[in-house]
N, C-alpha and C. Protein backbone atom coordinates (compact mmCIF):
# COMPACT_ATOMS: atom_id res chain seq x y z
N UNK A 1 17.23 -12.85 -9.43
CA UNK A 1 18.31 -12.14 -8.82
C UNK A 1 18.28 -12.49 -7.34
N UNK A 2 19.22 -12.61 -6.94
CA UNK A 2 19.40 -13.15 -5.20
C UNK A 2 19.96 -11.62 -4.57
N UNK A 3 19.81 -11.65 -3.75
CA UNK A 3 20.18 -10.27 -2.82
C UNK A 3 20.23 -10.85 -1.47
N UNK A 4 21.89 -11.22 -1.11
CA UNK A 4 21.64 -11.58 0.52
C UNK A 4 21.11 -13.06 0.40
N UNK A 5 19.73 -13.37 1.23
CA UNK A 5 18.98 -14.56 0.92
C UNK A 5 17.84 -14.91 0.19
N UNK A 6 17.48 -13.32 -0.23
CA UNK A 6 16.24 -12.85 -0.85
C UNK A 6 15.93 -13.20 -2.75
N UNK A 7 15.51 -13.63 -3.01
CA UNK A 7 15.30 -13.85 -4.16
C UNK A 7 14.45 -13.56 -4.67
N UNK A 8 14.70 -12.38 -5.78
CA UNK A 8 13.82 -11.43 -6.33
C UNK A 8 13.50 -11.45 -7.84
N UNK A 9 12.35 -11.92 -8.01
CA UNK A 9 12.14 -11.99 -9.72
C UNK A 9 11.33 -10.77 -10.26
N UNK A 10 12.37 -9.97 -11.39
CA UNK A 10 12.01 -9.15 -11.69
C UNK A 10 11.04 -9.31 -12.92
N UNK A 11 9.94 -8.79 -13.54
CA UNK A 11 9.39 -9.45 -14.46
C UNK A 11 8.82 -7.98 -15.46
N UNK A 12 9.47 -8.05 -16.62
CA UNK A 12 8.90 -6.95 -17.37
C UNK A 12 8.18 -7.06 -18.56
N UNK A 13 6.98 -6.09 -18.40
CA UNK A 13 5.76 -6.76 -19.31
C UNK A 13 4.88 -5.41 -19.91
N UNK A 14 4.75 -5.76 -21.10
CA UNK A 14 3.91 -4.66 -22.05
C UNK A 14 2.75 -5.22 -22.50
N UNK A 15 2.02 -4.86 -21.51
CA UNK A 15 0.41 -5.31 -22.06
C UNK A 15 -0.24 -4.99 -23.07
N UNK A 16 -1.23 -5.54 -23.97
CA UNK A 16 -1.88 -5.20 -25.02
C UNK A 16 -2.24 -3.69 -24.81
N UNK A 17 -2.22 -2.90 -26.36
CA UNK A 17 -3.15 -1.38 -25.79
C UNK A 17 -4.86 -1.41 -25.70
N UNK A 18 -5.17 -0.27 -25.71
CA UNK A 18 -6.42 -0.36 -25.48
C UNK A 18 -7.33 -0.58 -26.63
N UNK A 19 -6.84 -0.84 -27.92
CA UNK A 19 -7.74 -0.88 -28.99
C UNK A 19 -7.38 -2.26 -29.52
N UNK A 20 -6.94 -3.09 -28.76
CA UNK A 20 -6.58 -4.25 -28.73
C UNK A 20 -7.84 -4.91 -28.23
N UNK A 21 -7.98 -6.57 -28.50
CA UNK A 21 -8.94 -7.45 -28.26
C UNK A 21 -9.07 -7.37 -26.86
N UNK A 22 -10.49 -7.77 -26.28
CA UNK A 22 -10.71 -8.08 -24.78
C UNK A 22 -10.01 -9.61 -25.01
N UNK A 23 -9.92 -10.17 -25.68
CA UNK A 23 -9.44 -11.44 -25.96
C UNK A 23 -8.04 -11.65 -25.63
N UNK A 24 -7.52 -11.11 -26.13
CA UNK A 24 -5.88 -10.73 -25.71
C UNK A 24 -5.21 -9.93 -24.60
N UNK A 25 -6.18 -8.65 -24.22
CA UNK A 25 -6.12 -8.73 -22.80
C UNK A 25 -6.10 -9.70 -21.70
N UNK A 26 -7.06 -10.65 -22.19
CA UNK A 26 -7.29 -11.81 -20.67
C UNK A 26 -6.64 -12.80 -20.73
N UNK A 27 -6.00 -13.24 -22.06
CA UNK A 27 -4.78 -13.91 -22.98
C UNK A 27 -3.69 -13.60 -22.08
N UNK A 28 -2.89 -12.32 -22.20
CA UNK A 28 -2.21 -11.50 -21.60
C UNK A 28 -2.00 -11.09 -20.02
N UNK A 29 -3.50 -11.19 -19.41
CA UNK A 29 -3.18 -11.49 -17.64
C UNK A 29 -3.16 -12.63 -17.35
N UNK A 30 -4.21 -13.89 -17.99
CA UNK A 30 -4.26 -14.98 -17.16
C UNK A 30 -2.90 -15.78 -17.82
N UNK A 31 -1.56 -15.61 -18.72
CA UNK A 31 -0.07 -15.89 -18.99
C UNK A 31 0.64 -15.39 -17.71
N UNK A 32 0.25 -13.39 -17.75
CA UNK A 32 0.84 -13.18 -16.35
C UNK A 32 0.68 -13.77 -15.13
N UNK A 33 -0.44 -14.09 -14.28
CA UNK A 33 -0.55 -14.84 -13.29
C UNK A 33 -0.14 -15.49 -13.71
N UNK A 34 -0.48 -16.78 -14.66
CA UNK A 34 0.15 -17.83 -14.58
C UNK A 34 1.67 -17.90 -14.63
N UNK A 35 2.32 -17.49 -14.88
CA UNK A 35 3.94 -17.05 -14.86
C UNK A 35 4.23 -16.55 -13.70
N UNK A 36 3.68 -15.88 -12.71
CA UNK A 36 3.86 -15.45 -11.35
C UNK A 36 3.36 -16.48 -9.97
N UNK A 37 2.11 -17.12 -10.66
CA UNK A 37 1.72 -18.15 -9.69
C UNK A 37 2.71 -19.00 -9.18
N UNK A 38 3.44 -19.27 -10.58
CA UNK A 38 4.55 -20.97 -10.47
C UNK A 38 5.70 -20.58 -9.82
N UNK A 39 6.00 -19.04 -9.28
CA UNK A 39 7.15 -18.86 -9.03
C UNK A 39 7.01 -19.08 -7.25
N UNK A 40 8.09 -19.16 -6.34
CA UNK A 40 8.08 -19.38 -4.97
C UNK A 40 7.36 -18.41 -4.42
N UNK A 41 6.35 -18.70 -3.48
CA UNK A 41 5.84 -17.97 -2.35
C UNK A 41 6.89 -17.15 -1.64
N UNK A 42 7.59 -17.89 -1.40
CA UNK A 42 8.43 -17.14 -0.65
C UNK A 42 9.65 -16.11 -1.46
N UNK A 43 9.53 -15.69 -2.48
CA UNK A 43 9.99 -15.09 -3.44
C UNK A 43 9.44 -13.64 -3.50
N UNK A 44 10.14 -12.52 -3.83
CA UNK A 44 9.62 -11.39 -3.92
C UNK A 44 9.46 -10.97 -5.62
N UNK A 45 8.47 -10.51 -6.16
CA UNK A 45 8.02 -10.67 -7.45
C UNK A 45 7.60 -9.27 -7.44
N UNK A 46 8.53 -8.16 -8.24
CA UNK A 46 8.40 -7.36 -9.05
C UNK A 46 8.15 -7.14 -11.18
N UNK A 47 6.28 -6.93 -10.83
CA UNK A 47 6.17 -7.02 -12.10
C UNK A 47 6.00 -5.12 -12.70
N UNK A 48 7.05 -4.93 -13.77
CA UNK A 48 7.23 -3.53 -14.35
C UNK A 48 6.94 -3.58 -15.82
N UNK A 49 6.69 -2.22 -16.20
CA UNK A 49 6.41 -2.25 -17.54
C UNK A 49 5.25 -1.18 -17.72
N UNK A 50 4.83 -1.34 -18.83
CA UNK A 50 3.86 -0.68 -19.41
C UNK A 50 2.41 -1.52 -19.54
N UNK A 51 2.03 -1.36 -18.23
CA UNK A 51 0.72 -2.28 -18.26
C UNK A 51 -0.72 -2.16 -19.08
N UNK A 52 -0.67 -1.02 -19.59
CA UNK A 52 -1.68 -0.15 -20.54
C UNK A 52 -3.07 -0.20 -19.55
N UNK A 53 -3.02 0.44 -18.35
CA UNK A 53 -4.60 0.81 -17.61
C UNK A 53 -4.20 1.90 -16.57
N UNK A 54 -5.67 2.09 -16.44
CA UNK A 54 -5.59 3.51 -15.71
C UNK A 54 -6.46 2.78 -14.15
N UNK A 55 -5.86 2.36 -12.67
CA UNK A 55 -6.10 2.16 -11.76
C UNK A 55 -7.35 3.08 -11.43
N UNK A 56 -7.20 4.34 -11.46
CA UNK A 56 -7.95 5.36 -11.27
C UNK A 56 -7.62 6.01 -9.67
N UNK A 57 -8.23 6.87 -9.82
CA UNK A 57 -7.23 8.11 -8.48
C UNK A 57 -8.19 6.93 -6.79
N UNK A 58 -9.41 6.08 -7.07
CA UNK A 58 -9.33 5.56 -5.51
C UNK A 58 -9.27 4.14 -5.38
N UNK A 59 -9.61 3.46 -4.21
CA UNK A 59 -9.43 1.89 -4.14
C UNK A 59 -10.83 1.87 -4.77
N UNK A 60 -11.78 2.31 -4.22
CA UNK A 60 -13.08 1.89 -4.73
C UNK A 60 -13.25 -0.02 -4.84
N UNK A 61 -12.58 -0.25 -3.17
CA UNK A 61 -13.03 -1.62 -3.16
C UNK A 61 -11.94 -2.38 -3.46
N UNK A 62 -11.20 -1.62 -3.87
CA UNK A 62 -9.33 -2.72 -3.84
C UNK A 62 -8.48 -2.24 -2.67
N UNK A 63 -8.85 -1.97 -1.90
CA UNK A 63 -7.87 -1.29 -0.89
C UNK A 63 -6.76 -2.16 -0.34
N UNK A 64 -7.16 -3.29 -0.18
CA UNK A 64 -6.08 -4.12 -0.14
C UNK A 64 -5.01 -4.17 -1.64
N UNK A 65 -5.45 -3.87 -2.27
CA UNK A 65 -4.18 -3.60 -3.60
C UNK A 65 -3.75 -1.89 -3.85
N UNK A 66 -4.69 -1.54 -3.70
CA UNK A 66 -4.67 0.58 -4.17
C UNK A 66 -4.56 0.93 -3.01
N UNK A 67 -3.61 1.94 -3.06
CA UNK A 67 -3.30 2.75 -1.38
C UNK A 67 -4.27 4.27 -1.94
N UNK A 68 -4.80 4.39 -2.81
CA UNK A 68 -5.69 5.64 -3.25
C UNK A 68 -5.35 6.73 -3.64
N UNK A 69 -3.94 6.65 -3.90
CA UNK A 69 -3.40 8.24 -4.87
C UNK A 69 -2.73 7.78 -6.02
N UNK A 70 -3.86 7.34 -6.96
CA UNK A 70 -3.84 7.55 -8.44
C UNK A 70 -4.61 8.75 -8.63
N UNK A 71 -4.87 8.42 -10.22
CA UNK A 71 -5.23 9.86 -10.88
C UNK A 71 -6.31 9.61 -11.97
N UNK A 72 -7.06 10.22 -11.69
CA UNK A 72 -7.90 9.77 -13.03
C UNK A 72 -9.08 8.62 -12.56
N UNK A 73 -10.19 8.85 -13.74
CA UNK A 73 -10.96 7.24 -13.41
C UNK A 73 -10.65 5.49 -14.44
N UNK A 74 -10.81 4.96 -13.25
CA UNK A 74 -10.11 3.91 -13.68
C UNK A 74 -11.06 3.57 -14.74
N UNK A 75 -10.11 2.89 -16.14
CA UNK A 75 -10.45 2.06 -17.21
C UNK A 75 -10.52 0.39 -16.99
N UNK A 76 -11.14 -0.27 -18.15
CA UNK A 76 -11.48 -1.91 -18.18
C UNK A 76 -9.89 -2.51 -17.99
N UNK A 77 -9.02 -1.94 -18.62
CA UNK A 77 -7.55 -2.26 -18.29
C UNK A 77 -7.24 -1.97 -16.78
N UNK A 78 -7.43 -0.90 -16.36
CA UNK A 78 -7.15 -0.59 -14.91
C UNK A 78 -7.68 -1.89 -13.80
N UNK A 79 -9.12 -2.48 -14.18
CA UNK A 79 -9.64 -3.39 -13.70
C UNK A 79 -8.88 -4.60 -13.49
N UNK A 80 -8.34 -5.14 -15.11
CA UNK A 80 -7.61 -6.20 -15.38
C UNK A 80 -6.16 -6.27 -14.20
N UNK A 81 -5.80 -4.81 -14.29
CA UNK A 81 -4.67 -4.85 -13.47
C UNK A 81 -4.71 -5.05 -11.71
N UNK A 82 -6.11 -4.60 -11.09
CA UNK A 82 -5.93 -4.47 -9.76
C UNK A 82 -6.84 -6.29 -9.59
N UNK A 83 -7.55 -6.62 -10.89
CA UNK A 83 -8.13 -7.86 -10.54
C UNK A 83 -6.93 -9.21 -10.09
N UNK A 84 -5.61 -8.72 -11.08
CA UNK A 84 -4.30 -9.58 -11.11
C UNK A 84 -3.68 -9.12 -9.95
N UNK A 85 -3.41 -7.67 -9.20
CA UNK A 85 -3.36 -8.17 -8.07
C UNK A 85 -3.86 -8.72 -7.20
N UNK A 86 -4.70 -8.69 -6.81
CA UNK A 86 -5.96 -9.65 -6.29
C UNK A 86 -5.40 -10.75 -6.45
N UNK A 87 -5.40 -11.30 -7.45
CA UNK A 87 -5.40 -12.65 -7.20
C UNK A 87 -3.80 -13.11 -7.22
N UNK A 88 -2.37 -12.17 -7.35
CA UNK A 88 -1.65 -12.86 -6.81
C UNK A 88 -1.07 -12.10 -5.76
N UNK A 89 -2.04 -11.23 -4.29
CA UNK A 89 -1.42 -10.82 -3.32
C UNK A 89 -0.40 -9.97 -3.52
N UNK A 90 -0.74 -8.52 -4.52
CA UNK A 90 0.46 -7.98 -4.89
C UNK A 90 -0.03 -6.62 -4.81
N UNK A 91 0.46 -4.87 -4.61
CA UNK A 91 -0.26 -3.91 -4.61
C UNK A 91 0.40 -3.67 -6.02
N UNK A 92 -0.37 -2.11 -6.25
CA UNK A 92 0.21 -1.03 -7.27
C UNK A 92 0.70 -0.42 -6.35
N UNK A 93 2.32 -0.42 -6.06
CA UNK A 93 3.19 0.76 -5.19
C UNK A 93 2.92 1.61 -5.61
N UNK A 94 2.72 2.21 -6.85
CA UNK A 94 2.40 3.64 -6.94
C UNK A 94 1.29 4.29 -6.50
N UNK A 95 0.68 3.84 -6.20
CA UNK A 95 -0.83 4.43 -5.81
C UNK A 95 -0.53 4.39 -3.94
N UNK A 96 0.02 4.11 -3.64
CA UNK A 96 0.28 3.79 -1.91
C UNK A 96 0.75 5.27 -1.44
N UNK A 97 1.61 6.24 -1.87
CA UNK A 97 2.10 7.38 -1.68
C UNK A 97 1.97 8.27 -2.60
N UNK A 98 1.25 10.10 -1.59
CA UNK A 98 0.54 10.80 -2.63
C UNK A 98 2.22 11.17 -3.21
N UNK A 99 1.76 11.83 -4.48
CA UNK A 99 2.84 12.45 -5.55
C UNK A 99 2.42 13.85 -5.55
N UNK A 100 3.42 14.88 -5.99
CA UNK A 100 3.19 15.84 -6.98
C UNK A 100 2.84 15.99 -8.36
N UNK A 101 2.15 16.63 -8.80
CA UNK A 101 0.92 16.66 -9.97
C UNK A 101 2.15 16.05 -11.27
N UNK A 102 3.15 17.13 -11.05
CA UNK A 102 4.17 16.99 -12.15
C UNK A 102 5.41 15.34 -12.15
N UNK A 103 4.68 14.34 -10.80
CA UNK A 103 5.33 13.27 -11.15
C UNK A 103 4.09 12.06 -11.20
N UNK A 104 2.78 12.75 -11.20
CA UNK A 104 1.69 11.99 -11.20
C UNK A 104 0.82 11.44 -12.71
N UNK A 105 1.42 12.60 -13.56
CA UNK A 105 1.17 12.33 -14.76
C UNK A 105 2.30 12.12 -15.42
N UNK A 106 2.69 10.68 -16.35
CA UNK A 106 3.86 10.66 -16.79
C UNK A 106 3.62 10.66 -18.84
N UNK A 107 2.39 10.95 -19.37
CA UNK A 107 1.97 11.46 -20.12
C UNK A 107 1.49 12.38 -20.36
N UNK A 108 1.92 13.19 -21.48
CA UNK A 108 1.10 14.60 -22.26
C UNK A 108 1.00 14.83 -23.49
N UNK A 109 0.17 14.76 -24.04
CA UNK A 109 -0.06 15.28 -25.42
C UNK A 109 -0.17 16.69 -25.87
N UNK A 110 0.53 17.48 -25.18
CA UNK A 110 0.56 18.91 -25.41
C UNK A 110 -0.88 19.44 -24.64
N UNK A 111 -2.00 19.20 -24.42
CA UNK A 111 -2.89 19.66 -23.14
C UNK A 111 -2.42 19.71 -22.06
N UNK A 112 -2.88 20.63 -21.37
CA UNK A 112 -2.35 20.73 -20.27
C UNK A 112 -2.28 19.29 -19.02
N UNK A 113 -2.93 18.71 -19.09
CA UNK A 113 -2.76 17.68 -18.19
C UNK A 113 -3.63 16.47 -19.22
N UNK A 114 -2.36 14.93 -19.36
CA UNK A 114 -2.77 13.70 -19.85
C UNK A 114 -4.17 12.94 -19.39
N UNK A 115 -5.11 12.43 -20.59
CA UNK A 115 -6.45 11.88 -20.21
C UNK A 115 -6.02 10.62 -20.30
C-alpha cells in the first residue's frame, strides 16, 4: 500500500499454536523473517495477526523491542516473537504504552482474568 510516498507492507500471519512442533514454530519465523528481510529497508512493515506467544509483562533484556507493559510471563513462543524482532529491527507496539486491565487481556475463559 503506498500512502503519500510511504510504502507500507501490511503482513498478516497466524502462527503455529502452542501444542504444535518446535519444528514448525522455527519453520514459521525463519519464512517470516525471511519474507520481511527481502522487502525494502526503506519500507514500513506492519506484521499483524495472531502470533500465538505471550511477550510477558517486562523487556527482561529486549528493551530495544518491549516498551514493558505486557502482561503475564513470557512463553517459548513469546521468545520466538521478540527474537524476530530482534533480528528484523521491529518493536511489539503493544507493549510500548501502559493499558487498562480490561484492554490488556484480550482473552477469557470464564476466570476471572486469561492465563
Amino acid at each position: 500500500m503506498k500512502v503519500g510516498e510511504r510504502v507500507i507492507n501490511v503482513l498478516s500471519a497466524y502462527a503455529p499454536q502452542a501444542g504444535l512442533s518446535r519444528e514448525s514454530k522455527e519453520r514459521f519465523w525463519g519464512d517470516t523473517i525471511s519474507v520481511i528481510s527481502d522487502l525494502s529497508e526503506t519500507d514500513t512493515v506492519v506484521l499483524a495477526g495472531d502470533l500465538n506467544g505471550h511477550v510477558g509483562a517486562c523487556a527482561d533484556g529486549y528493551d530495544d523491542v518491549h516498551g514493558g507493559f505486557g502482561y503475564g510471563r513470557r512463553n517459548l513462543e513469546g521468545e520466538y516473537i521478540l527474537e524476530s524482532c530482534v533480528a528484523l529491527n521491529m518493536v511489539v507496539c503493544n507493549s510500548k504504552f501502559k493499558k487498562r486491565l480490561s484492554h490488556l487481556i484480550t482473552y477469557s475463559s470464564g476466570a476471572p482474568v486469561a492465563r
